[in-house]
Structures are given as structure tokens and as C-alpha cells.
Protein backbone atom coordinates (compact mmCIF):
# COMPACT_ATOMS: atom_id res chain seq x y z
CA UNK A 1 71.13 14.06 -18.66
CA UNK A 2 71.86 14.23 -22.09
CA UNK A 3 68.81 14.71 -24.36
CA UNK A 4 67.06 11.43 -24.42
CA UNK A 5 65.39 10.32 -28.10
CA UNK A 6 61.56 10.01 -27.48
CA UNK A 7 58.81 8.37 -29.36
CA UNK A 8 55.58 6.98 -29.12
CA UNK A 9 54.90 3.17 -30.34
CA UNK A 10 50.84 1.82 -30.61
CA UNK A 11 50.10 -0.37 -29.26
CA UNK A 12 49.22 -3.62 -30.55
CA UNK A 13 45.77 -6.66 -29.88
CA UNK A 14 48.75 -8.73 -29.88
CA UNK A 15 50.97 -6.96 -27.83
CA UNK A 16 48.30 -8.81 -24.81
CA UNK A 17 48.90 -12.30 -23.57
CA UNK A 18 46.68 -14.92 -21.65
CA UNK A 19 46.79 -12.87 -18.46
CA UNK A 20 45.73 -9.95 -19.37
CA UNK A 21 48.86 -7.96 -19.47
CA UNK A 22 51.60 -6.85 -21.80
CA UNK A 23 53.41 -9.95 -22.57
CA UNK A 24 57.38 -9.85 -21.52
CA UNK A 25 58.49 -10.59 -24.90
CA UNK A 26 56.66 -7.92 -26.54
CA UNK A 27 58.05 -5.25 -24.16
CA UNK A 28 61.21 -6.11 -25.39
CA UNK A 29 60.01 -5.65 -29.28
CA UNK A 30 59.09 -1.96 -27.72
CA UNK A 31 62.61 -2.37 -26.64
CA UNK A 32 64.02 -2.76 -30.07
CA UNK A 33 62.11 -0.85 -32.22
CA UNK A 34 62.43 2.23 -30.14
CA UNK A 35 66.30 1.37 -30.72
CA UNK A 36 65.85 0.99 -34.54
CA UNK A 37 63.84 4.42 -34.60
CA UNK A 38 66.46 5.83 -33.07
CA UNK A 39 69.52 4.06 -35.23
CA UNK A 40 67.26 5.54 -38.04
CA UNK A 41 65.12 3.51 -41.19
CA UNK A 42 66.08 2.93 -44.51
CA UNK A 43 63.86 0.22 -46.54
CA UNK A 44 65.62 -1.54 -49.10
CA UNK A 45 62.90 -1.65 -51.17
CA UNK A 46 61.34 1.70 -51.15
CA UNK A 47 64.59 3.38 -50.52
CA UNK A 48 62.23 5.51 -47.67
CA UNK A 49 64.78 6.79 -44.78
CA UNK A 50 64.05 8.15 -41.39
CA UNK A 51 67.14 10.09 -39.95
CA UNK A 52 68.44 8.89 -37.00
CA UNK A 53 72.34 8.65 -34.72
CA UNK A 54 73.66 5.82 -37.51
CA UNK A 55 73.07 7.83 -40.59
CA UNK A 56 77.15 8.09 -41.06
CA UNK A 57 77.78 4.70 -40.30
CA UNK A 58 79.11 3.80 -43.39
CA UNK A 59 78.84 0.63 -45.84
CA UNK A 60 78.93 -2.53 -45.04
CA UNK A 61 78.66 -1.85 -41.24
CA UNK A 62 75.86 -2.89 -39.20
CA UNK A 63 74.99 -1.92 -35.18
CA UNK A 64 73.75 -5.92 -33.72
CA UNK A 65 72.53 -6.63 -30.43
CA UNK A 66 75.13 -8.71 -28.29
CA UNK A 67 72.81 -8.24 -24.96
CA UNK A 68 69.96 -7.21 -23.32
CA UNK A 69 69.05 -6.82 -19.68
CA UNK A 70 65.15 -6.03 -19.04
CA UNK A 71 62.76 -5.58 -15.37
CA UNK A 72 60.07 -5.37 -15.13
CA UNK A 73 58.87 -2.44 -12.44
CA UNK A 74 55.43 -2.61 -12.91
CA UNK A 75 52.77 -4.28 -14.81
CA UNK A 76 52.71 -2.84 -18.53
CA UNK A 77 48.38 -2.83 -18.96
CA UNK A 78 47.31 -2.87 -22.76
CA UNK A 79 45.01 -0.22 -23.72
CA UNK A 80 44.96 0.54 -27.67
CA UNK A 81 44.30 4.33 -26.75
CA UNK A 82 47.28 5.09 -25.11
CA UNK A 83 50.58 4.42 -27.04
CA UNK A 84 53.83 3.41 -25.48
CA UNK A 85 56.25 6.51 -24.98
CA UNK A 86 59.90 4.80 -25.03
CA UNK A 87 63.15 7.14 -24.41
CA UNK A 88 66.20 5.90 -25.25
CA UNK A 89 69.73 7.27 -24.22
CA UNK A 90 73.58 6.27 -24.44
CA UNK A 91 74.87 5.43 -21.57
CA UNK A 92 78.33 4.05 -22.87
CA UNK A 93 80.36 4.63 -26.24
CA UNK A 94 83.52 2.30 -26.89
CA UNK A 95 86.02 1.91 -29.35
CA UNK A 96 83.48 -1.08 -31.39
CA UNK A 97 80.75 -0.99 -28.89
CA UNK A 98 78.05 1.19 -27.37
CA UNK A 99 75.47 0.67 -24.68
CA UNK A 100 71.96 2.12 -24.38
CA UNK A 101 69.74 2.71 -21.87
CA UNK A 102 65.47 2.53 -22.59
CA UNK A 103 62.74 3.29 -20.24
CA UNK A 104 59.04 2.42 -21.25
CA UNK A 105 56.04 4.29 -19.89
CA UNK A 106 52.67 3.53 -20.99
CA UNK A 107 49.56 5.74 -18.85
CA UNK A 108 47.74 2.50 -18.02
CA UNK A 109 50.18 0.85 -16.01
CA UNK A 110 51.31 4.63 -14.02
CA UNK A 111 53.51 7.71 -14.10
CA UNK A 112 56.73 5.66 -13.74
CA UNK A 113 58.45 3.56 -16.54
CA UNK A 114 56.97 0.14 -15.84
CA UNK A 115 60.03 -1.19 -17.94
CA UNK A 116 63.73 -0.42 -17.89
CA UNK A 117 65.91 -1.77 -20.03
CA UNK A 118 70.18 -1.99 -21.70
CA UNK A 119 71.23 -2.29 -24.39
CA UNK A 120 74.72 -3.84 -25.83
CA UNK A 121 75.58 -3.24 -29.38
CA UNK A 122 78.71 -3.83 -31.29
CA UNK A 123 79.68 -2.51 -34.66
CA UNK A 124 80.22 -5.43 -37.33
CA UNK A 125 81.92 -5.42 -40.34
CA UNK A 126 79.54 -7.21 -42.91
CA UNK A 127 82.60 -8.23 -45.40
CA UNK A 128 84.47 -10.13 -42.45
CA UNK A 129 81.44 -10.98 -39.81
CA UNK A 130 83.54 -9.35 -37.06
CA UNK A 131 83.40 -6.44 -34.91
CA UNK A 132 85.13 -2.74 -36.10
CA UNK A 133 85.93 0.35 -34.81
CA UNK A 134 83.12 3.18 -34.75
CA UNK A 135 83.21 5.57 -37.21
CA UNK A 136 84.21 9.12 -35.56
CA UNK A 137 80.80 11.28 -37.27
CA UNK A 138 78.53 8.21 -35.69
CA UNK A 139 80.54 8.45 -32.08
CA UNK A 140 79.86 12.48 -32.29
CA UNK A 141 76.14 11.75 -33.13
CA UNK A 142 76.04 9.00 -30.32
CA UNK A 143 77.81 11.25 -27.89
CA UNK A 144 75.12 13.72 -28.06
CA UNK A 145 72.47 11.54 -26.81
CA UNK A 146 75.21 10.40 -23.27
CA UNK A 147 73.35 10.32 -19.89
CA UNK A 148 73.52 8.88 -17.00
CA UNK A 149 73.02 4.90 -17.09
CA UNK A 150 69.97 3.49 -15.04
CA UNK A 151 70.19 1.69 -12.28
CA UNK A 152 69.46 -1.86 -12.38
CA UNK A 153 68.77 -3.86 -9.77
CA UNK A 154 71.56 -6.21 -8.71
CA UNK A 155 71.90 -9.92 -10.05
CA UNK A 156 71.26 -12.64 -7.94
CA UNK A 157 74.02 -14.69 -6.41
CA UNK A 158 74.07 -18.59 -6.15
């Protein structure tokens, strides 16, 4: 595989729901800002930037979420001590779209990810709301991070 981006996310007192696990919902907010991270940061108000595989996408052109698919392997246990460790991949790069693959491990809950996850993106044109060709610097950035897509397990029929 490809070299994977890696980071670490706290986590949270709210991150726990009524059971006493990780709540579903906040997995997938691991999900997304692991994605964002690795899209890269810029604050419009501070002007602050993290570098990241988007950094030449241009203008007026924004990466938005058009699906995800997450299960759930294992049960994600809170623990403030231990932060989340989230890799993220490409697993598919199209002429306006792109897919991503994310795995979340977290010590507490095991070895294993406890949460797998994909990713569909496509690229929109802010000026006309609709989806536009990937610019070729932010395909060779994407490309570097390819790998082999995980397996999910099959959807249920009828």
C-alpha cells in the first residue's frame, strides 16, 4: 500500500454516549476530521494553514462529501488517555471524484481498527454549484497516497 496519512485525534467526554461506548455518530466526526486533516486547514479568519493533498486545488473549488459507508468491527471504548490514531488512504481517483478509505484504532477497544470506513467526494465548482474536473497537481498529490481499498462487508439483500 501506498503511504497511508496518519494522525492522532483526543478524544473527547462527549465523544461517550448513554452506554458507555463511543457513540456511532461521533466515530464518524473521527471520520471526517481525519479527512479534513488530511485535505489540509486554512482558517478564514486567522489565515493559519496546515498543508495537506488539496493545497493546489484552486479557487473557488471545494472537495464535499456525496457518501459515506461506516462498520463497526468492534466496540470503540472511551478512555481520554489514549487518542484515536485514524489512517486515511485513496483508494479511487476519477475525473471529478475521489474515494477514500479510513480505518480507526483506538488501544481501548484492541489492536485492530474497531472502525472502517469510505469515503465519496466530488470536486464542486463554487461559482456554478456543480461538480468539475480535478485539477492535475491535486490528482498527483492524491495519487501518492493510492492503496488498496478495504474490504467491506457485503450489503444486505431484501
Amino acid at each position: 500500500m501506498a503511504r497511508p496519512y496518519t494522525c492522532t485525534i483526543q478524544t473527547r467526554v462527549g465523544d461517550v454516549n448513554f452506554t458507555g461506548h463511543v457513540d456511532n455518530v461521533e466515530a464518524l466526526r473521527v471520520v471526517d476530521e481525519a479527512r479534513m486533516r488530511f485535505f489540509g486547514l486554512r482558517s478564514p479568519r486567522t489565515g493559519e494553514h496546515v498543508a495537506g493533498v488539496m493545497d493546489d486545488l484552486g479557487d473557488g473549488l471545494l472537495p464535499v462529501v456525496v457518501a459515506h459507508r461506516l462498520e463497526y468491527h468492534r466496540e470503540l471504548l472511551p478512555s481520554l488517555a489514549e487518542p484515536y490514531v485514524v489512517r486515511v488512504w485513496v483508494v479511487r481517483v476519477g475525473a471529478s471524484s475521489l474515494t477514500l478509505d479510513t480505518t480507526i484504532s483506538h488501544a481501548p477497544s484492541g489492536p485492530e481498527p474497531a472502525v472502517i470506513a469510505e469515503t465519496t467526494l466530488a470536486i464542486q465548482d463554487l461559482s456554478t454549484g456543480r461538480s468539475t474536473t480535478l485539477p492535475a497537481a491535486t490528482r498527483a498529490a492524491l495519487e501518492t497516497h493510492l492503496g488498496e481499498p478495504l474490504t467491506l462487508r457485503p450489503r444486505p439483500v431484501g
